[in-house]
N, C-alpha and C. Protein backbone atom coordinates (compact mmCIF):
# COMPACT_ATOMS: atom_id res chain seq x y z
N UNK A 1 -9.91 -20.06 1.48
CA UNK A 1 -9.97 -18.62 1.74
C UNK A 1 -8.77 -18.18 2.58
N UNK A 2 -8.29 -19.27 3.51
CA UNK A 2 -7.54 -18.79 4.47
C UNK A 2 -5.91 -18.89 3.81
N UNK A 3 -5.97 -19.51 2.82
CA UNK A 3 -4.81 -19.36 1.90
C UNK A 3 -4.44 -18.24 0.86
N UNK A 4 -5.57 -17.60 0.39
CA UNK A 4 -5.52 -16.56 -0.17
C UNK A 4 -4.96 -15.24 0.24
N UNK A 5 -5.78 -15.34 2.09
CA UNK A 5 -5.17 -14.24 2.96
C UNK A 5 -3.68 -14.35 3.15
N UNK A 6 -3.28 -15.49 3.57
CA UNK A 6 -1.53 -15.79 3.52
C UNK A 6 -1.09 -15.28 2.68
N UNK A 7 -1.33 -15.51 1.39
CA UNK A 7 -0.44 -14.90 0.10
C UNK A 7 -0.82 -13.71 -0.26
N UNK A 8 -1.68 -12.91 0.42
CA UNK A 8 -1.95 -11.63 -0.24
C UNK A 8 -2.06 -10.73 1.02
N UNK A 9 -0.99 -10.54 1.11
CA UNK A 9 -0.56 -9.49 2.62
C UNK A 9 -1.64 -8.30 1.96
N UNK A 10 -1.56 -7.34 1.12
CA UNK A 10 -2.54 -6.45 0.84
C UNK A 10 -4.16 -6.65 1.03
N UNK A 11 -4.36 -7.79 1.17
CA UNK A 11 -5.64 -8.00 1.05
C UNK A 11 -6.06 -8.27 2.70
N UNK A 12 -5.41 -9.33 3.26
CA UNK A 12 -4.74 -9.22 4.58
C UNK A 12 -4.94 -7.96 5.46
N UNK A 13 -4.38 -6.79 5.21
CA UNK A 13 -4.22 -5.94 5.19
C UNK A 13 -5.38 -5.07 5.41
N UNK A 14 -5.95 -5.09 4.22
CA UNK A 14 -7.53 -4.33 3.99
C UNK A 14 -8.41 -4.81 4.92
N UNK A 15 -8.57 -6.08 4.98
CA UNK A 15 -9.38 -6.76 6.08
C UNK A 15 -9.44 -6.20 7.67
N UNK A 16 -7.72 -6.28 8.01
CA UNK A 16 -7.56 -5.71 9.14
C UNK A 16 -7.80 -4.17 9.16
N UNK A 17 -7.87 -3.66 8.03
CA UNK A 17 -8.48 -1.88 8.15
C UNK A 17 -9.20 -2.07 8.26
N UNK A 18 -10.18 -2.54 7.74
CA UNK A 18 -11.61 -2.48 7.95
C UNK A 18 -12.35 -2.69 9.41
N UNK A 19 -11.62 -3.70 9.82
CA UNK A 19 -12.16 -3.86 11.50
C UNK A 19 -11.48 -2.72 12.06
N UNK A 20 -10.20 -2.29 12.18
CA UNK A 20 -10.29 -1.36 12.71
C UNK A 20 -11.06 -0.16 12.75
N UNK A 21 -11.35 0.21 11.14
CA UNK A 21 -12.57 0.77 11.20
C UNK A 21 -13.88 0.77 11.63
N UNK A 22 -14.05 -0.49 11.49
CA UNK A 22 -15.52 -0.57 12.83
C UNK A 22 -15.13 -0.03 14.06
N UNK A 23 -13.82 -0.62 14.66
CA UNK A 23 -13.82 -0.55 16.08
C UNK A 23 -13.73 1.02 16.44
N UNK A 24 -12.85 1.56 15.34
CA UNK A 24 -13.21 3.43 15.68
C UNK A 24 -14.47 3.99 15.02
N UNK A 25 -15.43 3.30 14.73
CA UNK A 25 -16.66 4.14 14.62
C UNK A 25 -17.38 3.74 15.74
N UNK A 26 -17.24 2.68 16.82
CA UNK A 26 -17.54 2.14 18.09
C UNK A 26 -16.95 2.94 19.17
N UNK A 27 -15.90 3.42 19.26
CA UNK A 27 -14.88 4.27 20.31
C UNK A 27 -15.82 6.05 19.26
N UNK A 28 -15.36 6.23 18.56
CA UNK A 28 -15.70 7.43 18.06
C UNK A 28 -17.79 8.06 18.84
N UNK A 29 -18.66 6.64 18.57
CA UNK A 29 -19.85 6.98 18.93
C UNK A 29 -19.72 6.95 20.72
N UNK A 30 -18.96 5.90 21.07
CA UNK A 30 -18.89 6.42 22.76
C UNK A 30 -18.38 7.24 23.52
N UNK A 31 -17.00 7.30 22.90
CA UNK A 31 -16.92 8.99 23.41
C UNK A 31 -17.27 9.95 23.10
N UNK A 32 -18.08 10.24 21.92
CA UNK A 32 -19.04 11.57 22.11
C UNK A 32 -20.15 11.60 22.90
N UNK A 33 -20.73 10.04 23.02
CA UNK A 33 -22.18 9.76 23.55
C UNK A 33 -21.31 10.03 25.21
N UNK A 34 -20.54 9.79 25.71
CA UNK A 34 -19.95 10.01 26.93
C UNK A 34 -19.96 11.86 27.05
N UNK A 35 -19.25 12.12 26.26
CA UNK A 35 -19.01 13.83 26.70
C UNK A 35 -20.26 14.71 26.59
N UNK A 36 -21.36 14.26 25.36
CA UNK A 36 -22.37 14.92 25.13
C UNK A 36 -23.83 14.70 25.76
N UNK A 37 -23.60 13.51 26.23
CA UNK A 37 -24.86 13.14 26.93
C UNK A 37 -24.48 13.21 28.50
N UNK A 38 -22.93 12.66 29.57
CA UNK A 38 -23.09 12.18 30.76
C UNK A 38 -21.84 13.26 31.24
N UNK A 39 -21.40 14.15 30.06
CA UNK A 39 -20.92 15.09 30.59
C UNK A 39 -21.47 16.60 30.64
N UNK A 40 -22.40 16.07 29.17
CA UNK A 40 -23.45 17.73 28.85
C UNK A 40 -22.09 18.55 28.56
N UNK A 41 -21.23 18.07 27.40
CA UNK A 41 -20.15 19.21 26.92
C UNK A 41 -20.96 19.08 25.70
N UNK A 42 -20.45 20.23 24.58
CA UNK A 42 -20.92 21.19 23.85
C UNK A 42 -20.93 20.50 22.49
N UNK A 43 -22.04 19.79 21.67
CA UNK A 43 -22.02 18.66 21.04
C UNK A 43 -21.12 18.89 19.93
N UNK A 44 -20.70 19.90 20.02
CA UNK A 44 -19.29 20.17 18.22
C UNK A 44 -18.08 19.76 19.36
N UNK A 45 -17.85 20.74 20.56
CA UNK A 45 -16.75 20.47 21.17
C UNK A 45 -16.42 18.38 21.26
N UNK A 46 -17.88 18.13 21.63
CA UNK A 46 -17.44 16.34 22.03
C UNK A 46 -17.30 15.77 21.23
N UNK A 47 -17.90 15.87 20.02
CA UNK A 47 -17.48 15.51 18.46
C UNK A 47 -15.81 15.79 18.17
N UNK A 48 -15.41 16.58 18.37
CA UNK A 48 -13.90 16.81 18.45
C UNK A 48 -13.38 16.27 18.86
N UNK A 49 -13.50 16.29 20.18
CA UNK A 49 -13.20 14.95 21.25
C UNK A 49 -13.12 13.29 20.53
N UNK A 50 -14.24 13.27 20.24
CA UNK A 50 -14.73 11.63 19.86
C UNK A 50 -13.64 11.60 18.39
N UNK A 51 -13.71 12.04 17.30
CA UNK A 51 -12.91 12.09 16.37
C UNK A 51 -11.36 12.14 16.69
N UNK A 52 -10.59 12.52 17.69
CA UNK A 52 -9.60 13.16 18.04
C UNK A 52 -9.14 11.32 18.88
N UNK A 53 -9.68 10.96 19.73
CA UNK A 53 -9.65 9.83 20.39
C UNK A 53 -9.51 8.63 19.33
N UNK A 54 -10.78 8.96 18.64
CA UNK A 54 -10.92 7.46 17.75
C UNK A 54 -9.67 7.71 16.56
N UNK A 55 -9.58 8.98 16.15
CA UNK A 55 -8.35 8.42 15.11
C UNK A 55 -6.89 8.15 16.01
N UNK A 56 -6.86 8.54 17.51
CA UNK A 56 -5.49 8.35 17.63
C UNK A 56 -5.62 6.95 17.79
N UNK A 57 -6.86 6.35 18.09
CA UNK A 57 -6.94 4.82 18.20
C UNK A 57 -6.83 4.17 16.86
N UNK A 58 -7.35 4.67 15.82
CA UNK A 58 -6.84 3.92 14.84
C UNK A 58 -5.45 4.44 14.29
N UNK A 59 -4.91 4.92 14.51
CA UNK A 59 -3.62 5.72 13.90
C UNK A 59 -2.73 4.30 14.63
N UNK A 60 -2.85 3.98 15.75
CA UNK A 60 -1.90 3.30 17.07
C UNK A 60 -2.15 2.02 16.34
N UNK A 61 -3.60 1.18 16.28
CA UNK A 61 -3.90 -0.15 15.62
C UNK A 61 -3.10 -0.09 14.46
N UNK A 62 -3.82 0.91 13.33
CA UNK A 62 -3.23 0.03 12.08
C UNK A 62 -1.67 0.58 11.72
N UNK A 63 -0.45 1.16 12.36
CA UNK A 63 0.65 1.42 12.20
C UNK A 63 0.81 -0.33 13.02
N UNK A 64 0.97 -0.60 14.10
CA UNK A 64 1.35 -1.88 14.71
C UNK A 64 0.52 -2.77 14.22
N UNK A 65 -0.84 -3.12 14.20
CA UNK A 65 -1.75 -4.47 13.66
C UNK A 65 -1.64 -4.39 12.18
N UNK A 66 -2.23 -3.62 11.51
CA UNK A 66 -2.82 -3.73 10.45
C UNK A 66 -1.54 -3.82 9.65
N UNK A 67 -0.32 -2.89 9.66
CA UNK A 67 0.93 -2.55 8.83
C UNK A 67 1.87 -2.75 9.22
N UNK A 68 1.91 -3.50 10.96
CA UNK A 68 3.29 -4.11 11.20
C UNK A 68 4.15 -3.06 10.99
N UNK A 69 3.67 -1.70 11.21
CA UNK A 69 4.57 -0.26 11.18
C UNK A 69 5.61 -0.44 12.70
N UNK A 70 6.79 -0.67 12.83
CA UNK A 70 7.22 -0.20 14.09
C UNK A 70 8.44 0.41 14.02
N UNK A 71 8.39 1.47 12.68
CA UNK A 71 9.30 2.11 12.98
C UNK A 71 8.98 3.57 14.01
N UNK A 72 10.08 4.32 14.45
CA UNK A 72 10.15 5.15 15.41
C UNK A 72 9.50 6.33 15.16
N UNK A 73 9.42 6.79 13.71
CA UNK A 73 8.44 8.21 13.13
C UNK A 73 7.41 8.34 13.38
N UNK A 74 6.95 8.33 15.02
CA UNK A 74 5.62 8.27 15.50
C UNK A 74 4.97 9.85 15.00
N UNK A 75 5.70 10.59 15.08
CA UNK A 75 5.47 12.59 14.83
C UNK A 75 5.06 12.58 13.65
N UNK A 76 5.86 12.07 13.07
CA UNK A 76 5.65 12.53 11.57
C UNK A 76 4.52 12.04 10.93
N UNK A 77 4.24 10.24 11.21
CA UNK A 77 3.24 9.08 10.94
C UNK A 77 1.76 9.05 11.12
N UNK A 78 2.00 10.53 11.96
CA UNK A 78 0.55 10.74 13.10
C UNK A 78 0.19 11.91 12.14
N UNK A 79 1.20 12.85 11.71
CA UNK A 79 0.71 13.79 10.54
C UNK A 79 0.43 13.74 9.39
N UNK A 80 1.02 12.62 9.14
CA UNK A 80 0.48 12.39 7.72
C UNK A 80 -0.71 11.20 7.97
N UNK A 81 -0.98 10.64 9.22
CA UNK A 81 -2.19 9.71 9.18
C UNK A 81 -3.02 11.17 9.05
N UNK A 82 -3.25 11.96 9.92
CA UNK A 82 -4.40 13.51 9.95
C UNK A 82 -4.61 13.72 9.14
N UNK A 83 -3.52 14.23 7.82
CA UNK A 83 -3.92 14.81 6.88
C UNK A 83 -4.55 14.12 5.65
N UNK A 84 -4.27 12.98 5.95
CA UNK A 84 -4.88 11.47 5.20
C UNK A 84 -6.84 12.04 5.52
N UNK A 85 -6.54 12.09 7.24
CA UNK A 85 -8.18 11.88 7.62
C UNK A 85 -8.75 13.72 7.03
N UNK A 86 -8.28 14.44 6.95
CA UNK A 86 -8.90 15.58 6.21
C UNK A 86 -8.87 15.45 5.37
N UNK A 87 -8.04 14.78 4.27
CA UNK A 87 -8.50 15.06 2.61
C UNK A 87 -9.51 13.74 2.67
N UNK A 88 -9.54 12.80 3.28
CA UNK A 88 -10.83 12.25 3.15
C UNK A 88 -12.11 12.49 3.65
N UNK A 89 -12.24 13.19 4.61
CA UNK A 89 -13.05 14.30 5.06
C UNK A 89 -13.97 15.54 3.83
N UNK A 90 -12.90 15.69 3.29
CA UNK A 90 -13.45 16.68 2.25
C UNK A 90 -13.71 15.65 1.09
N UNK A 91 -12.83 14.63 0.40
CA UNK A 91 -13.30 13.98 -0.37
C UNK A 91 -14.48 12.80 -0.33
N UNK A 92 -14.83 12.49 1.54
CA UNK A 92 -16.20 12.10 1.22
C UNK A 92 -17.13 13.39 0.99
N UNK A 93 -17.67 14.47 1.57
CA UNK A 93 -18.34 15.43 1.91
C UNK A 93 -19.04 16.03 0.06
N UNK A 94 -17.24 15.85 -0.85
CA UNK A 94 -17.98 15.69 -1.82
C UNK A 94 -18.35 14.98 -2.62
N UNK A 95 -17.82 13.56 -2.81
CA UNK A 95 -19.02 12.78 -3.13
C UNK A 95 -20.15 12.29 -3.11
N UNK A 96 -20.44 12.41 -1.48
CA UNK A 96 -21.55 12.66 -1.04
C UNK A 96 -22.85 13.83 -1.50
N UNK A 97 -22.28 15.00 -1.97
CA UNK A 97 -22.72 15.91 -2.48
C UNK A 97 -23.02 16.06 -4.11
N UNK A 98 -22.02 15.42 -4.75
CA UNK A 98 -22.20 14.99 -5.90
C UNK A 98 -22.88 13.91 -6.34
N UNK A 99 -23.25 13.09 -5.92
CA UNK A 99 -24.56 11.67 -5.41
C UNK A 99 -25.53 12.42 -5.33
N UNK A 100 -25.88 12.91 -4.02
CA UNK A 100 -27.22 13.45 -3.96
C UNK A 100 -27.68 14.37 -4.66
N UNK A 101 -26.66 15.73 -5.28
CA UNK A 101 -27.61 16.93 -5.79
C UNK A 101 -26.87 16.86 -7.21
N UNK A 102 -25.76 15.87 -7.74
CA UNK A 102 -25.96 15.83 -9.52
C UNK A 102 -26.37 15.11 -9.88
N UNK A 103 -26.14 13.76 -9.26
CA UNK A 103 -26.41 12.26 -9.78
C UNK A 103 -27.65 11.90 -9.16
N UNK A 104 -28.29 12.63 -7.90
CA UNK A 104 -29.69 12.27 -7.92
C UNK A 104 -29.84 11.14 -6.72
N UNK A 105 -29.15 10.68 -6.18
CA UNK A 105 -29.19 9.38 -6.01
C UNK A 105 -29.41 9.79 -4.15
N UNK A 106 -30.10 8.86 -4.09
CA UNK A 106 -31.25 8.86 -2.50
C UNK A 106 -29.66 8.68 -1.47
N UNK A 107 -30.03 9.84 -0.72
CA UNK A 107 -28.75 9.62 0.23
C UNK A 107 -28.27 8.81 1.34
N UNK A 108 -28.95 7.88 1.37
CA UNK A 108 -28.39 6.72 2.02
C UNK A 108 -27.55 5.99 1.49
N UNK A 109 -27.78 5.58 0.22
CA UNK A 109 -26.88 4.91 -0.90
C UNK A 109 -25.71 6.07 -1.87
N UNK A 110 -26.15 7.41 -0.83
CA UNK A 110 -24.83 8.03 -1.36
C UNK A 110 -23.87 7.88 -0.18
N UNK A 111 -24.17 7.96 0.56
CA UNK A 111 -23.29 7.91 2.02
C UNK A 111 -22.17 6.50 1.72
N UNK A 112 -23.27 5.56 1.25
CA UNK A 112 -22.25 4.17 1.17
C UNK A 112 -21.21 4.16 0.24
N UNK A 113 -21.65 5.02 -1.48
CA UNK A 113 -20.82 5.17 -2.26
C UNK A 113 -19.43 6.17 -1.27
N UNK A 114 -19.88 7.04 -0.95
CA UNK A 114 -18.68 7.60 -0.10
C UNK A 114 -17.64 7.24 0.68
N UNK A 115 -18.74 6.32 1.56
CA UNK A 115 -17.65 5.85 2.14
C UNK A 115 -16.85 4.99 1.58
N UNK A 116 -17.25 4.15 0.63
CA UNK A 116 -16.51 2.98 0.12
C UNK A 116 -15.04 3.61 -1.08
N UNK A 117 -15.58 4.80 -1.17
CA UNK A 117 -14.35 5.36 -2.19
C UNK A 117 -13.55 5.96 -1.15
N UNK A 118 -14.19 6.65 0.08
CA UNK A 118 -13.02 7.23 1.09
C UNK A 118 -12.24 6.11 1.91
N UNK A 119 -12.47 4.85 2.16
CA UNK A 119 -11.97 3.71 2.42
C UNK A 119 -10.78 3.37 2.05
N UNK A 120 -11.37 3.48 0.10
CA UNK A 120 -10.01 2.93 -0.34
C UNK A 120 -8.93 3.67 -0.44
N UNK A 121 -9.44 5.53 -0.52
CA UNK A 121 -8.55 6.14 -0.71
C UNK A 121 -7.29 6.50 0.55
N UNK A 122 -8.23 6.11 2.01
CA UNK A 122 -7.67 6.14 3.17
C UNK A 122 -6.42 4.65 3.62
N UNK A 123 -7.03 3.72 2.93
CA UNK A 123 -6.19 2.81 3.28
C UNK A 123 -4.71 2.74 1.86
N UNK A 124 -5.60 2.99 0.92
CA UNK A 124 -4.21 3.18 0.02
C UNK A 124 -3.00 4.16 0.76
N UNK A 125 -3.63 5.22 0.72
CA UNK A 125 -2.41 6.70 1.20
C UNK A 125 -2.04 6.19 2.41
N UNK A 126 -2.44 5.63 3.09
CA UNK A 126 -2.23 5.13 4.71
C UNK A 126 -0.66 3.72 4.61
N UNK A 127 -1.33 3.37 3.64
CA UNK A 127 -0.25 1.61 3.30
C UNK A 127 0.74 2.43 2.45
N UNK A 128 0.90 3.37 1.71
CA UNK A 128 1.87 3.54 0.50
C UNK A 128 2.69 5.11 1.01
N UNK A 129 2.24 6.06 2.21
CA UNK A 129 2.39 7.03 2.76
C UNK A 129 3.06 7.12 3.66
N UNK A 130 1.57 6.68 4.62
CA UNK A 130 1.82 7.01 6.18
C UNK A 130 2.73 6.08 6.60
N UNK A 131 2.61 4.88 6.45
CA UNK A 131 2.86 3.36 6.78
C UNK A 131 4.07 2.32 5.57
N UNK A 132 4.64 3.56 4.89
CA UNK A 132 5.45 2.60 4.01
C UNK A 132 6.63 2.25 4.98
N UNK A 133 6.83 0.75 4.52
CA UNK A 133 8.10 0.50 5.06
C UNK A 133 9.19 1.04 4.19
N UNK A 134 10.73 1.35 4.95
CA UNK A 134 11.70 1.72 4.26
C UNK A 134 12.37 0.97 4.21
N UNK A 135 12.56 0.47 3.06
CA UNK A 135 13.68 -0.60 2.67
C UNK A 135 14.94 -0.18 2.39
């Protein structure tokens, strides 16, 4: 297994998104649970907060860990990571929506289809976009 990862930097790759992704849905639930519960701020405002924190935390990981990104276009890298996280934003919201009220399908197991298509679509645009190296 551990040879496979060697030779397949993309796959490599995905792996390390993915934990980062845990680790910002871990930072994302504590700093809202921080602002909304032990600060009593305004549960949309701390949600902002918590989203705003956790993607600059994953924006920082997977440009240096995950993509070995170190070039200097931090401005630019950070805008096109955002706009990455809004069109996946809207493109889970509707698959999610299209699961539950065309396709029927019990929304727990639509949530997962969602996320698993906003995943790939986030780490593709992220590796081939945000994060391409320039050769």
């Amino acid at each position: 297994m551990l040879a496979i990862l060697n030779k397949n930097e993309t796959l490599r790759q995905f792996i390390k998104f993915c934990v980062v992704g845990f680790g910002n849905t871990i930072i994302d639930y504590g700093v809202y649970l921080f602002f909304s519960r032990l600060i009593d701020l305004y549960y949309l405002y701390a949600n902002i907060l918590a989203i705003l924190v956790a993607m600059t935390f994953s924006f920082f990981v997977n440009k240096y860990w995950t993509f070995g990104n170190f070039e200097k276009e931090i401005k630019i890298q950070y805008a096109k990571f955002f706009l990455i996280g809004i069109v996946y934003f809207i493109l889970y919201n509707a698959i999610f929506y299209l699961c539950v009220n065309n396709l029927l399908i019990y929304d727990l197991l639509a949530k997962i289809i969602a996320i698993a298509i906003g995943l790939f679509w986030n780490f593709i645009a992220n590796k081939y976009w945000t994060f391409r190296k320039n050769v």
